[in-house]
C-alpha atoms as a PDB file:
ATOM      1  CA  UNK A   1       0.000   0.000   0.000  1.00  0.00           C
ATOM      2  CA  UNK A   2       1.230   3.690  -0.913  1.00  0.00           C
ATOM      3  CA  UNK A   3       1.196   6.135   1.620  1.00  0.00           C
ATOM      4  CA  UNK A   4      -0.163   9.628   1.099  1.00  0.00           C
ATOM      5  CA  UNK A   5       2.928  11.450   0.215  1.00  0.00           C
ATOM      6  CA  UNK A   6       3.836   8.638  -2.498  1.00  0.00           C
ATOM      7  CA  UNK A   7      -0.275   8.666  -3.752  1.00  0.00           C
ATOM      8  CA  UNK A   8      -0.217  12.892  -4.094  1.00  0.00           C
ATOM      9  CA  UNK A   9       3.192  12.093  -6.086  1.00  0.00           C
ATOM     10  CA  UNK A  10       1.872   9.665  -8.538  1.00  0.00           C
ATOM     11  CA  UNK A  11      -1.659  11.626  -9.197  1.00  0.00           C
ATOM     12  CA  UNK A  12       0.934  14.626  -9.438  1.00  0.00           C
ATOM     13  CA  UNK A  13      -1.060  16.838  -7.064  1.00  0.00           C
ATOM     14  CA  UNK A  14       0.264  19.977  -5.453  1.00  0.00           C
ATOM     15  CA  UNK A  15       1.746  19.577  -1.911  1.00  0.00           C
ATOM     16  CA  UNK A  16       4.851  20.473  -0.206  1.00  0.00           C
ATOM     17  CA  UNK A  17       7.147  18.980   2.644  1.00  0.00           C
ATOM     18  CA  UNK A  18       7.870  20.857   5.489  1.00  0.00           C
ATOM     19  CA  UNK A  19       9.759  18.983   8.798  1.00  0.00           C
ATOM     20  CA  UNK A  20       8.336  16.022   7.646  1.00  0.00           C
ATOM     21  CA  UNK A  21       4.770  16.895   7.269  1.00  0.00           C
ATOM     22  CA  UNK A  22       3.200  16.382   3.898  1.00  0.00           C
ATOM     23  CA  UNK A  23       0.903  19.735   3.655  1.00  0.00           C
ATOM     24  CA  UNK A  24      -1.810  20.202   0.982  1.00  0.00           C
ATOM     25  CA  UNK A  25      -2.669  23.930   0.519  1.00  0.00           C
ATOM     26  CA  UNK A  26      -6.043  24.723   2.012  1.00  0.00           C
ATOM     27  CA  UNK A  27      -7.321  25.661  -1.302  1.00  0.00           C
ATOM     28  CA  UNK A  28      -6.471  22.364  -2.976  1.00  0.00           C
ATOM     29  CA  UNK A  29      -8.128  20.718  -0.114  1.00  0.00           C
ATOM     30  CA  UNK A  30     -11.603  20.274  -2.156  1.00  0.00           C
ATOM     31  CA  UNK A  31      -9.974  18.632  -5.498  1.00  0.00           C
ATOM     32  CA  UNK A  32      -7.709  16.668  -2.807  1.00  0.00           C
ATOM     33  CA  UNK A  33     -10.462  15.295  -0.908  1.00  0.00           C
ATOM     34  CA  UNK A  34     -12.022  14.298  -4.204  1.00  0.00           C
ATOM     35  CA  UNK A  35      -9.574  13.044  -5.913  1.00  0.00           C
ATOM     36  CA  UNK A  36      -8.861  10.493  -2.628  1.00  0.00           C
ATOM     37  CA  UNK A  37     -12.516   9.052  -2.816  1.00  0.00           C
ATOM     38  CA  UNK A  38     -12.579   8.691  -6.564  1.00  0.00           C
ATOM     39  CA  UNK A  39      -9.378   6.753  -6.010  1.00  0.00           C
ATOM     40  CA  UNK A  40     -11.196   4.598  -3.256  1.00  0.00           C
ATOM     41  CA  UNK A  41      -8.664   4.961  -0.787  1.00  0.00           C
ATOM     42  CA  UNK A  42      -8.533   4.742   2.846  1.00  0.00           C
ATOM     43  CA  UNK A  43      -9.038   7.301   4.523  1.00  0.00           C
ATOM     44  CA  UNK A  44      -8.437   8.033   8.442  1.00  0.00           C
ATOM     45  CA  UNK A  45      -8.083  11.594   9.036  1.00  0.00           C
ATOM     46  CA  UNK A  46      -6.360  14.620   8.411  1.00  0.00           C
ATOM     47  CA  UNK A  47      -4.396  17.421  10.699  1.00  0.00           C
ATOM     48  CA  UNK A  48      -4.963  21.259  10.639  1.00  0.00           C
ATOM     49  CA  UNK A  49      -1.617  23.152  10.007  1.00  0.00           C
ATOM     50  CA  UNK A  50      -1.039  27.084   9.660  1.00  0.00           C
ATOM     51  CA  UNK A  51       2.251  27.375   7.388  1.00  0.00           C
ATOM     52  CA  UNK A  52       4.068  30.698   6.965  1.00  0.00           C
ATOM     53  CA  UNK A  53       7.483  30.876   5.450  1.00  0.00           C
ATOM     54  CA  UNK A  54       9.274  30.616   8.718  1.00  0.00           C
ATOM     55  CA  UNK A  55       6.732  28.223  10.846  1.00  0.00           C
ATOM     56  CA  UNK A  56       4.647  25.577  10.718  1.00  0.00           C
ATOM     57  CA  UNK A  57       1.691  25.318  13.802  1.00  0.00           C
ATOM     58  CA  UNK A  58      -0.165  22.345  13.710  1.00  0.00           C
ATOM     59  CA  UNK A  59      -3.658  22.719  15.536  1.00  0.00           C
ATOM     60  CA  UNK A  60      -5.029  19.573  17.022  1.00  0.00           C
ATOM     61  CA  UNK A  61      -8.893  21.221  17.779  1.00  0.00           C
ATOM     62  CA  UNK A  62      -9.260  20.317  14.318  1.00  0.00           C
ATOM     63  CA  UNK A  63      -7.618  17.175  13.320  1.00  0.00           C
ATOM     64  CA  UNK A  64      -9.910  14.326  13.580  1.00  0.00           C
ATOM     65  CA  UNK A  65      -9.326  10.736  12.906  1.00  0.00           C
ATOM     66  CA  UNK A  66     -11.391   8.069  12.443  1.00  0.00           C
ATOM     67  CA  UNK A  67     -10.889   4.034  11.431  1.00  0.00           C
ATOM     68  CA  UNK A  68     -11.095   4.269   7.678  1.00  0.00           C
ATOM     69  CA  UNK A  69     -14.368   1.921   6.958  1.00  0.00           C
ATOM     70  CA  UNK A  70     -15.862   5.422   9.289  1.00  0.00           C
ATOM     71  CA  UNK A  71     -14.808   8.703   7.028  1.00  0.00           C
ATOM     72  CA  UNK A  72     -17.767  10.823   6.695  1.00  0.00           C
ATOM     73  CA  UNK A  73     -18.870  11.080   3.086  1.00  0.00           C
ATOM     74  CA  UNK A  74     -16.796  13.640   0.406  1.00  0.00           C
ATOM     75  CA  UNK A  75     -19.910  16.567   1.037  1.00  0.00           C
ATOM     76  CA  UNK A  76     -19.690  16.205   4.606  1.00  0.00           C
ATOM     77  CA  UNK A  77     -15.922  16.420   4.891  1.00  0.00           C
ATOM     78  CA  UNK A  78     -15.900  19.737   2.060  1.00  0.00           C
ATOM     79  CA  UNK A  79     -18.817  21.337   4.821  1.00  0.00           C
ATOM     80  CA  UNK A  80     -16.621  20.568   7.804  1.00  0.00           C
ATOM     81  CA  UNK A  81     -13.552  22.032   5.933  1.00  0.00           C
ATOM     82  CA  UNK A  82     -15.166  24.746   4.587  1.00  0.00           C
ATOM     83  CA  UNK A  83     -16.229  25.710   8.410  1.00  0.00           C
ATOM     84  CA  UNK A  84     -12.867  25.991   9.619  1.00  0.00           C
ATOM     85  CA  UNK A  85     -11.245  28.933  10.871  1.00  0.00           C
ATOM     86  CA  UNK A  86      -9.071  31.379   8.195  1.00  0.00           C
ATOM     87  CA  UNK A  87      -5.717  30.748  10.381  1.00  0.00           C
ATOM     88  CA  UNK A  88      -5.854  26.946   8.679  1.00  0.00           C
ATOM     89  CA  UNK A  89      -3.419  27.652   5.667  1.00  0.00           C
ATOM     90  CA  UNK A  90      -2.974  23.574   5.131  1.00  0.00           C
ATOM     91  CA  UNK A  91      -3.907  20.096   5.699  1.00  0.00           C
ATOM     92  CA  UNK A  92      -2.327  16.991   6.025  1.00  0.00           C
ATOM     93  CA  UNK A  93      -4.639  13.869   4.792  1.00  0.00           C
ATOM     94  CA  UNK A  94      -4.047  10.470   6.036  1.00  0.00           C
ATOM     95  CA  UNK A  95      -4.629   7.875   3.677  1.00  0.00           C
ATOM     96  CA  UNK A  96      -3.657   4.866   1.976  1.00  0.00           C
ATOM     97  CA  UNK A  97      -3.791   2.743  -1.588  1.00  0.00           C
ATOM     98  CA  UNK A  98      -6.845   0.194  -0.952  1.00  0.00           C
ATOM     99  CA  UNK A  99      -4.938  -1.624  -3.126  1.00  0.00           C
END
């Protein structure tokens, strides 16, 4: 199985690295998201990160996890997402290849 940093590789999405945290922007987030479902991976949760050129500030209040047969459907994750506060800059989804 392919971890996420490998997967976003391979589909050639946009991410970055930064002390070891594989961060999708928060406006890629949607086509991310999307992309990981349409893929049929599994999916177990994702970590809130603000990112400025010098720092990186994870924030744990929203970064839920869950066993993978129990992500919440695409719309419901976008909604939950969407609802989050303007200091999250970046995510960091957790997921794996089904395969």
């Amino acid at each position: 199985m392919s971890d996420w940093r490998e997967l976003l590789e391979q589909w050639n999405f946009p991410h970055l690295q930064r002390g070891g945290v594989t961060l999708v922007a928060r406006s890629d987030a949607p086509a991310c998201i999307k992309l990981i479902y349409a893929n049929q991976c599994l999916f177990a949760g994702y970590d809130s990160f603000t990112v400025t050129p010098e720092w990186i500030q994870p924030h744990m209040e929203w970064s839920p996890s869950w066993k993978c047969s129990e992500a919440p459907i695409p719309d419901d994750l976008l909604s939950e997402l969407k609802a989050h506060p303007s200091e999250i800059t970046h995510y960091e989804f957790v997921f794996k290849s089904a395969a």
